[in-house]
C-alpha atoms as a PDB file:
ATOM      1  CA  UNK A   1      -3.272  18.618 105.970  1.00  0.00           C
ATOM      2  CA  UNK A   2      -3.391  21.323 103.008  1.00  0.00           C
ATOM      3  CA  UNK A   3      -7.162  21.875 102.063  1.00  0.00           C
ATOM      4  CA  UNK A   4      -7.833  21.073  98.342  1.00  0.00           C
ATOM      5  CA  UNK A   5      -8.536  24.024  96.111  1.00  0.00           C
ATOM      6  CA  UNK A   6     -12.277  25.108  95.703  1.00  0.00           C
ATOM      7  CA  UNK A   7     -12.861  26.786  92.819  1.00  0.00           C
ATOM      8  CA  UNK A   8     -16.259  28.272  91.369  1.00  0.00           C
ATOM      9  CA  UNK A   9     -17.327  27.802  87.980  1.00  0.00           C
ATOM     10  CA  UNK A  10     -19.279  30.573  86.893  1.00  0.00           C
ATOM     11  CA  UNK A  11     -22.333  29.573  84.613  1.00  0.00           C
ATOM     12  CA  UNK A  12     -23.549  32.293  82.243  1.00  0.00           C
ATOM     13  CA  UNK A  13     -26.827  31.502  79.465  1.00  0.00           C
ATOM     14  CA  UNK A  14     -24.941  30.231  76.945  1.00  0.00           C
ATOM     15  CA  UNK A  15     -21.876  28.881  78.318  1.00  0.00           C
ATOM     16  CA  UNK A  16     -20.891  25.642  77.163  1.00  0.00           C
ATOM     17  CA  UNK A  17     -17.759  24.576  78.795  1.00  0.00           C
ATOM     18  CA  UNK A  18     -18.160  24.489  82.075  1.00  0.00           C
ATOM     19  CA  UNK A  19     -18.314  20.678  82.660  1.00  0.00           C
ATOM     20  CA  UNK A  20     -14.764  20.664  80.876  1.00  0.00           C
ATOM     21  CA  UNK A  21     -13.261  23.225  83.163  1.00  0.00           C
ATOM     22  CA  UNK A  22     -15.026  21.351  86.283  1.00  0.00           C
ATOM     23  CA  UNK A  23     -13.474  17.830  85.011  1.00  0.00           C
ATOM     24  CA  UNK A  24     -10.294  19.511  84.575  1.00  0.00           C
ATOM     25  CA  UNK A  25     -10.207  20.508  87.988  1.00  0.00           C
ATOM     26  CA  UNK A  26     -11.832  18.144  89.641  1.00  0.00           C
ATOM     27  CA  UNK A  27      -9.031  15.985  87.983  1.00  0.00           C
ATOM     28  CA  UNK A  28      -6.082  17.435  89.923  1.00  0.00           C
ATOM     29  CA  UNK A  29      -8.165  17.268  93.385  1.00  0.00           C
ATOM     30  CA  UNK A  30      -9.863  20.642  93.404  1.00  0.00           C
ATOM     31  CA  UNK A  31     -13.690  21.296  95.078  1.00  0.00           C
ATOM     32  CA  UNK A  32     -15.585  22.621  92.535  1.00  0.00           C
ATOM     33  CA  UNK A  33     -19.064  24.477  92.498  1.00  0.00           C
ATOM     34  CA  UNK A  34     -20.539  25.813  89.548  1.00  0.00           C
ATOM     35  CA  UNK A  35     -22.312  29.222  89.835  1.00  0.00           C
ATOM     36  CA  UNK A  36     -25.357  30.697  88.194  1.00  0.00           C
ATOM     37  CA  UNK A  37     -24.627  34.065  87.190  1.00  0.00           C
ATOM     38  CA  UNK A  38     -27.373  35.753  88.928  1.00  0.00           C
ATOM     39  CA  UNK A  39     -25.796  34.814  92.305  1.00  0.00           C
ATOM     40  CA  UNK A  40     -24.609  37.912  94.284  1.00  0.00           C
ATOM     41  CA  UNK A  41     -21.716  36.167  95.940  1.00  0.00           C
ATOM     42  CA  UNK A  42     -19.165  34.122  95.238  1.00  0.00           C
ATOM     43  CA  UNK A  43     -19.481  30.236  97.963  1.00  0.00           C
ATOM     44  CA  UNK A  44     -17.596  30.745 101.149  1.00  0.00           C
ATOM     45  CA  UNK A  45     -14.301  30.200 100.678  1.00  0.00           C
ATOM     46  CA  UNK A  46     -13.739  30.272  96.901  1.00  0.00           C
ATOM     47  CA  UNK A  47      -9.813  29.935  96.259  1.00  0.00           C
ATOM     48  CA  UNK A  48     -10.448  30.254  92.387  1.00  0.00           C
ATOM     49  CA  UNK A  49     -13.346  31.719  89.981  1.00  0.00           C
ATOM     50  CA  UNK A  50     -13.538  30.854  86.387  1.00  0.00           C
ATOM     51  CA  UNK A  51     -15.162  32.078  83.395  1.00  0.00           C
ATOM     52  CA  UNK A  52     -15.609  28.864  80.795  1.00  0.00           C
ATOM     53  CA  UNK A  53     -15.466  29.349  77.191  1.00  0.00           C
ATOM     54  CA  UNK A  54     -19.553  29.146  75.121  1.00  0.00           C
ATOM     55  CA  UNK A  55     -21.458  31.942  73.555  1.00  0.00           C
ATOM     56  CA  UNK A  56     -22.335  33.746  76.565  1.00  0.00           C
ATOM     57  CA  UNK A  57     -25.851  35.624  75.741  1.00  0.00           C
ATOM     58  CA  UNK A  58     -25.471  33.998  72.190  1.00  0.00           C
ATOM     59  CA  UNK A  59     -22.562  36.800  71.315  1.00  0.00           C
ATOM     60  CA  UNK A  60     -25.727  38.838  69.784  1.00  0.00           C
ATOM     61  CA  UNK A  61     -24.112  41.898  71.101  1.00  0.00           C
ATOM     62  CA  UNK A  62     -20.467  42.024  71.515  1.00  0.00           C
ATOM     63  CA  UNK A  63     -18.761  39.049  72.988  1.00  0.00           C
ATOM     64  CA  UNK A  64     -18.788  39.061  76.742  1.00  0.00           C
ATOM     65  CA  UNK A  65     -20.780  42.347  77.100  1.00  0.00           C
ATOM     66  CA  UNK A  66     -23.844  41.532  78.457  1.00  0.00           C
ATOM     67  CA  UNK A  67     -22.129  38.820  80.856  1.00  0.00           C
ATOM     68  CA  UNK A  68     -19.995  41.173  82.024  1.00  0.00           C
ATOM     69  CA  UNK A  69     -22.626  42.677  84.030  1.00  0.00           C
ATOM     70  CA  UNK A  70     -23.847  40.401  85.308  1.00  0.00           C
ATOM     71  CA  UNK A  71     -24.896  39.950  89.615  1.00  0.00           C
ATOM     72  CA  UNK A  72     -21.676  37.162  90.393  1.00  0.00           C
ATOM     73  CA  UNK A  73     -19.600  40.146  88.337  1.00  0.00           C
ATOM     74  CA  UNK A  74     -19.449  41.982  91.160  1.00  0.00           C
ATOM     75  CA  UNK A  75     -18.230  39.114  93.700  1.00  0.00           C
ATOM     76  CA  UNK A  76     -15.730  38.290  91.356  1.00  0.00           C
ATOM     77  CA  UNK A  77     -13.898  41.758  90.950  1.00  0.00           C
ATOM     78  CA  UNK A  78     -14.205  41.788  94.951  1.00  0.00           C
ATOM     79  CA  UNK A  79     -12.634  38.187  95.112  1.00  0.00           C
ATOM     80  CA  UNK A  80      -9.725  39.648  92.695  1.00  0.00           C
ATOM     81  CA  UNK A  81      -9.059  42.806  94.386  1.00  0.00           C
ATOM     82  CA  UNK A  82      -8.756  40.888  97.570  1.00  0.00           C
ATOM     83  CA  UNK A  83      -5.868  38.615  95.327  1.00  0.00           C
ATOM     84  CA  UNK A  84      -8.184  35.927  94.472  1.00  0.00           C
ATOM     85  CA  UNK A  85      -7.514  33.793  91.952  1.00  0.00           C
ATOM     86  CA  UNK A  86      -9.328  34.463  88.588  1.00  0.00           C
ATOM     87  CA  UNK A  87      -9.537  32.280  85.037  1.00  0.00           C
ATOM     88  CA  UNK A  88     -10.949  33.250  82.013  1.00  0.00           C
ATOM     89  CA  UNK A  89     -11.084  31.282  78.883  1.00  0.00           C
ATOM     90  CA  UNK A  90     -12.232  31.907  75.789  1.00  0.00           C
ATOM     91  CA  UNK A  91     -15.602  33.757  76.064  1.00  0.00           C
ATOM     92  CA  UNK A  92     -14.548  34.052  79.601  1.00  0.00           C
ATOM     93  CA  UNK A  93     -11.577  36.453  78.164  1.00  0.00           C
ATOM     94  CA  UNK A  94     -13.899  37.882  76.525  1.00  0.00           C
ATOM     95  CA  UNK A  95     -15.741  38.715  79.667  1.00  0.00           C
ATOM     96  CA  UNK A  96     -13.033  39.859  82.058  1.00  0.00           C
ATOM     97  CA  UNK A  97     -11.882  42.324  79.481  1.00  0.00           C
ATOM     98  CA  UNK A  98     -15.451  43.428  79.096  1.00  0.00           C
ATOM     99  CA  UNK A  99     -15.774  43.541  83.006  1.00  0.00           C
ATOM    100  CA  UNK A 100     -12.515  46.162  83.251  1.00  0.00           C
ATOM    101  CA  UNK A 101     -10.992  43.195  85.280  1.00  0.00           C
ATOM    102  CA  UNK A 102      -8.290  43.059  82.629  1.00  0.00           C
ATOM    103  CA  UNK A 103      -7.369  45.322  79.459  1.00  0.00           C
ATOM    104  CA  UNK A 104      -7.778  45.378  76.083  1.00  0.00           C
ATOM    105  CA  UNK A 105     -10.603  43.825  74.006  1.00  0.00           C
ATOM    106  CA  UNK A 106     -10.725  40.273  71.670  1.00  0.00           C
ATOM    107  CA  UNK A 107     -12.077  41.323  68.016  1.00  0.00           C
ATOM    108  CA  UNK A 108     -13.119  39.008  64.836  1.00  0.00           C
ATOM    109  CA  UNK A 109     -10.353  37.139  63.987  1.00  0.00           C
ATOM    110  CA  UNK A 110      -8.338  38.483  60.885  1.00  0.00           C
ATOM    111  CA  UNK A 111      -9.779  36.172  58.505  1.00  0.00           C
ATOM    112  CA  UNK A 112     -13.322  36.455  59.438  1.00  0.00           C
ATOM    113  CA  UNK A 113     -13.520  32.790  60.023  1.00  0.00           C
ATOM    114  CA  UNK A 114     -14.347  30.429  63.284  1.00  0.00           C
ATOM    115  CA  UNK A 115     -11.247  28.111  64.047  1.00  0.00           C
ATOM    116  CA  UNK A 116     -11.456  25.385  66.278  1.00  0.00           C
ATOM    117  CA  UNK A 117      -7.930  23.419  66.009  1.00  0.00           C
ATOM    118  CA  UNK A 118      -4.744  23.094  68.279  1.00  0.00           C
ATOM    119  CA  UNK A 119      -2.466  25.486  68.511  1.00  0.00           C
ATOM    120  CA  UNK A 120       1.063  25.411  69.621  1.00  0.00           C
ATOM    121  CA  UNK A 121       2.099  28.084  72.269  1.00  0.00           C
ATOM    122  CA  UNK A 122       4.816  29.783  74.186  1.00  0.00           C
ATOM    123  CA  UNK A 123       4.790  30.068  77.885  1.00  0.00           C
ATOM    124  CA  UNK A 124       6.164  33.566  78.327  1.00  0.00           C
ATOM    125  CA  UNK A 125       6.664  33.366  82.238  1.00  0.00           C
ATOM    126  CA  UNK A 126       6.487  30.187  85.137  1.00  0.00           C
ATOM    127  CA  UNK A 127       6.673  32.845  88.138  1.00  0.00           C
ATOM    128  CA  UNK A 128       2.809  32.585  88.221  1.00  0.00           C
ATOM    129  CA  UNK A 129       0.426  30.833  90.417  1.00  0.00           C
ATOM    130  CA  UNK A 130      -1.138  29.460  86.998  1.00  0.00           C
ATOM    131  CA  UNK A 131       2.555  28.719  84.854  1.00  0.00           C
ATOM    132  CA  UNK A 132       4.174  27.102  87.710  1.00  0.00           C
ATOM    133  CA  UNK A 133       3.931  23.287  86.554  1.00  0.00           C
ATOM    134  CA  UNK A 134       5.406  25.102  83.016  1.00  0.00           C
ATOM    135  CA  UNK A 135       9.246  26.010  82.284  1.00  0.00           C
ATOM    136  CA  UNK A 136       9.806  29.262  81.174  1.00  0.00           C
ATOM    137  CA  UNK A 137       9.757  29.477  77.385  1.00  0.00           C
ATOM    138  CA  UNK A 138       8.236  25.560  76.901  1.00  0.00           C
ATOM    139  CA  UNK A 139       5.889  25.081  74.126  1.00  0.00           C
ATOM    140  CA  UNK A 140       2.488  23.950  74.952  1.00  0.00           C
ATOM    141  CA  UNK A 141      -0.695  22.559  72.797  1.00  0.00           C
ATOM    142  CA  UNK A 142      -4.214  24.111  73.606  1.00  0.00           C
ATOM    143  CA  UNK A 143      -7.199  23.899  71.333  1.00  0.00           C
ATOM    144  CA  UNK A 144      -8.412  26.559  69.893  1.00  0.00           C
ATOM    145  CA  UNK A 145     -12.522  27.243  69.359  1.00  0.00           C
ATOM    146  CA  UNK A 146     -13.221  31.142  68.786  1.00  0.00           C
ATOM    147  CA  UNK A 147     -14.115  33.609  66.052  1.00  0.00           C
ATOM    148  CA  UNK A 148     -13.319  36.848  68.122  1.00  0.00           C
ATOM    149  CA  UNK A 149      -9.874  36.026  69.632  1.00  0.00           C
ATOM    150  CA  UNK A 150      -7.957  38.451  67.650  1.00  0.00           C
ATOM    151  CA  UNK A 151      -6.715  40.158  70.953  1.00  0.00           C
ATOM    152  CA  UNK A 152      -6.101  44.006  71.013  1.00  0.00           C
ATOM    153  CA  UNK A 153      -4.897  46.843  73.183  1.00  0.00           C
ATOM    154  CA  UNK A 154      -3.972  50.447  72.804  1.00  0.00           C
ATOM    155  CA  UNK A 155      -0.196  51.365  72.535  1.00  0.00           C
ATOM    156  CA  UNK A 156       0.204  52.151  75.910  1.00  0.00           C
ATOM    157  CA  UNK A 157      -1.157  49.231  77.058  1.00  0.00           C
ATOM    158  CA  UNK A 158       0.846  46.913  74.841  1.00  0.00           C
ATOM    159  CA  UNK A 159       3.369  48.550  76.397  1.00  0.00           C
ATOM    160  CA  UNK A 160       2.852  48.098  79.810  1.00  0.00           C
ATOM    161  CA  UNK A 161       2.347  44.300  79.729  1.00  0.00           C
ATOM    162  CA  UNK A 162       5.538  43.938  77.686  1.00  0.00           C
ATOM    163  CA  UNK A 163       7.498  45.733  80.432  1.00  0.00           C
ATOM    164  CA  UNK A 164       5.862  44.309  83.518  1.00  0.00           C
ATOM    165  CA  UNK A 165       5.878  40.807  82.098  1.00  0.00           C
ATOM    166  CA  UNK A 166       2.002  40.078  82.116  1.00  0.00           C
ATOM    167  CA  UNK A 167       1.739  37.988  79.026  1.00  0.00           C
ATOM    168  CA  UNK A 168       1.055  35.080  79.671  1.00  0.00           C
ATOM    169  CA  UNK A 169       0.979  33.074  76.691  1.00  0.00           C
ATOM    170  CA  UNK A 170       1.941  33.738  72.558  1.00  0.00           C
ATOM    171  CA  UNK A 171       1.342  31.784  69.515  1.00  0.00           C
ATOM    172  CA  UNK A 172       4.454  30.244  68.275  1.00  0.00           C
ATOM    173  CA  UNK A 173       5.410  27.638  66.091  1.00  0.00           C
ATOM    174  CA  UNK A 174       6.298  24.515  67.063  1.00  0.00           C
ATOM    175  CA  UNK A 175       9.789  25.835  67.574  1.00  0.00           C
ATOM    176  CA  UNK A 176       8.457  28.303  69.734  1.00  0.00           C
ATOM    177  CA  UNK A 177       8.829  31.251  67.382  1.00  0.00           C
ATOM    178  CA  UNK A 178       6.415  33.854  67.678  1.00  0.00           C
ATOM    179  CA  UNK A 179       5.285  34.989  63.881  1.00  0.00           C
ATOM    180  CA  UNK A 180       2.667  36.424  61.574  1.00  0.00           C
ATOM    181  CA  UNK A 181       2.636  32.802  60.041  1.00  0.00           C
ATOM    182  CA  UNK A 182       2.387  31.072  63.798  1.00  0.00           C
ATOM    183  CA  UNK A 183      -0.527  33.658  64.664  1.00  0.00           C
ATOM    184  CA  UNK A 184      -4.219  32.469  64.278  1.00  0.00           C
ATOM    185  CA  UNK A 185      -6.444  35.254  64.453  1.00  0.00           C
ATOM    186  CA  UNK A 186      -4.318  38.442  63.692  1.00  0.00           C
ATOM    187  CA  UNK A 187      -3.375  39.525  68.008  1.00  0.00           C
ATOM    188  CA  UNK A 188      -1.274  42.026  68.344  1.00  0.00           C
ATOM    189  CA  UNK A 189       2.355  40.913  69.338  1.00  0.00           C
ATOM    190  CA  UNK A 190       0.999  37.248  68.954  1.00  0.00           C
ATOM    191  CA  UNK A 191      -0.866  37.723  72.358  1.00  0.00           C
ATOM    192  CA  UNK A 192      -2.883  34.590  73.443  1.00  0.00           C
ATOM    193  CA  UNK A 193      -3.483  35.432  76.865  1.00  0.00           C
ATOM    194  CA  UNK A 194      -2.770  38.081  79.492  1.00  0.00           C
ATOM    195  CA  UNK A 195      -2.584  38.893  83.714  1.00  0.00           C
ATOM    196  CA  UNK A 196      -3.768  42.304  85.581  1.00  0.00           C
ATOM    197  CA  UNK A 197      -1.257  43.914  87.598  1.00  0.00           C
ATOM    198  CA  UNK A 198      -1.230  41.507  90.551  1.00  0.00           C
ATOM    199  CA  UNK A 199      -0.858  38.258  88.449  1.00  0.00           C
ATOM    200  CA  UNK A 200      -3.852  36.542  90.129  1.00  0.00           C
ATOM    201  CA  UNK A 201      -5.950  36.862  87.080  1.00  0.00           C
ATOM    202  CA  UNK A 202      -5.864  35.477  83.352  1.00  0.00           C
ATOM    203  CA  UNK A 203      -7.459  35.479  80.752  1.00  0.00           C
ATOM    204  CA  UNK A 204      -6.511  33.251  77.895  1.00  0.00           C
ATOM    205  CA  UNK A 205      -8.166  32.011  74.317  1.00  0.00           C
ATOM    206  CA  UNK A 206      -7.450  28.889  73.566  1.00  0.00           C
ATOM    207  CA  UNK A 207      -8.550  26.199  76.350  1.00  0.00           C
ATOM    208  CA  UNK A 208      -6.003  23.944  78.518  1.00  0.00           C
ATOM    209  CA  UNK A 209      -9.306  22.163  80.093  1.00  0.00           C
ATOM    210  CA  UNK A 210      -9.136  19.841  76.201  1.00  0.00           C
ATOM    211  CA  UNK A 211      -5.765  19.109  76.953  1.00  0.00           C
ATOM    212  CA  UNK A 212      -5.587  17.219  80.315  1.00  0.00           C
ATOM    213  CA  UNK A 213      -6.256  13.392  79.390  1.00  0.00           C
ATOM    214  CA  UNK A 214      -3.282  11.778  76.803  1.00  0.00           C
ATOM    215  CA  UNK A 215      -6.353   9.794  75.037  1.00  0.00           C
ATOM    216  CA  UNK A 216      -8.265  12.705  73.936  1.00  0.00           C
ATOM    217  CA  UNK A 217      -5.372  14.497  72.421  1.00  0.00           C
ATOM    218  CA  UNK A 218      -2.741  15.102  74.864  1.00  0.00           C
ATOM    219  CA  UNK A 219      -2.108  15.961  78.403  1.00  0.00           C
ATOM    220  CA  UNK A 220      -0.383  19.739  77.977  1.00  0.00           C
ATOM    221  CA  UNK A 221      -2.727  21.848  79.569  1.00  0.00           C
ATOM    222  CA  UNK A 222      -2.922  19.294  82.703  1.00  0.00           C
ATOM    223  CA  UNK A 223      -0.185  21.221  84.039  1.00  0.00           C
ATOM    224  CA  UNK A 224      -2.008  24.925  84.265  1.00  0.00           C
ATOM    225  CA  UNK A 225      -4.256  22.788  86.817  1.00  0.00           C
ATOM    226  CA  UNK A 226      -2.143  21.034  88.709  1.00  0.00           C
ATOM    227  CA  UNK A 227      -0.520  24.519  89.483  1.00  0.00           C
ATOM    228  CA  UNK A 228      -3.462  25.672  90.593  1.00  0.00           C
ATOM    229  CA  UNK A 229      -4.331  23.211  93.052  1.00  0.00           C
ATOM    230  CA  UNK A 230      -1.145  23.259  94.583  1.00  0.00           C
ATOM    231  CA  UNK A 231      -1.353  27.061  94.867  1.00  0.00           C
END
């Protein structure tokens, strides 16, 4: 019998999503522990860690900053060197990027303004452990709840994750084209979300864990989970 995922929520001051993310996959059959950032280690046998969306340390710095150094920081870039599985959403994005676990950096969004809405997006691969339950190129609907998602990278970096294939997700219209119009918060080459090098972590903007349950709104990011559990 295949044991269930167990993933680790990570639970910084200020987080406010984690019970979403837990829900989400708790829904699809996963074990799930949440973790107080001060904890050195990651629980025995921790298939997935994620970083929920909030205001991590109130975002009185610079968004993810002070999280990123945080104790469980550590076990977490150990757990992804060794290939875990890592998840970032949101202020978790924030936070990985922060934490050197992936590049670039998420700035105010181009108009200065929170959004919170849905979004429509483009799935730019399925090869992944976290696109599989996706087809390549489908149009999904996340929410949206950030006013530093505008993501951004140095040339050379845009670059590389064109070439190598490592992003994950754009904003599109609801034909799936990629514009300035379909683009929220100003990220370069419409960039909502992005892998390292090995593909076993992501960190995306808008959230998937609103999107699992047809009577709050819709069911699209159900999928993201179900591909984790069965990863």
């Amino acid at each position: 019998m295949t044991k269930p995922l167990k993933a680790a929520v990570l639970l910084f001051p200020g987080s406010n999503r984690e019970r979403d993310v837990a829900r989400a996959l708790a829904g699809v059959g996963a074990e799930v522990e949440i973790v107080w950032h001060e904890s050195a280690r990651l629980p025995p046998g921790t298939d997935l860690a994620v970083l929920p969306g909030g205001f991590s340390y109130g975002d009185y710095l610079r968004c993810g900053a002070i999280a990123a150094r945080a104790p469980v920081m550590a076990a977490v870039a150990e757990h992804a060197a060794r290939g875990g599985l890592v998840l970032g959403i949101c202020n978790g994005f924030q936070i990985l990027c922060e934490a050197g676990l992936l590049p670039g950096a998420l700035m105010r969004n181009a108009g200065l303004k929170f959004i919170c809405r849905l979004q429509t997006l483009r799935v730019e691969t399925n090869r992944t452990p976290f696109t599989r339950g996706y087809g390549a190129g489908a149009v999904v609907t996340y929410a949206l709840a950030h006013g530093e998602g505008a993501y951004v990278a140095i040339a050379q970096e845009i670059e590389a994750l064109e070439r190598s294939g490592r992003i994950a997700l754009r904003y599109c219209d609801a034909q799936g084209q990629a514009s300035a119009a379909a683009n929220p918060n100003g990220s370069m080459h419409n960039i909502a979300g992005v892998y390292n090098a090995g593909f076993n972590v992501l960190g995306l903007m808008p959230h998937p864990e609103n999107l699992i349950d047809a009577l709050t709104g819709g069911v699209d990011g159900r999928p993201l989970f179900e591909a984790l559990a069965a990863a």
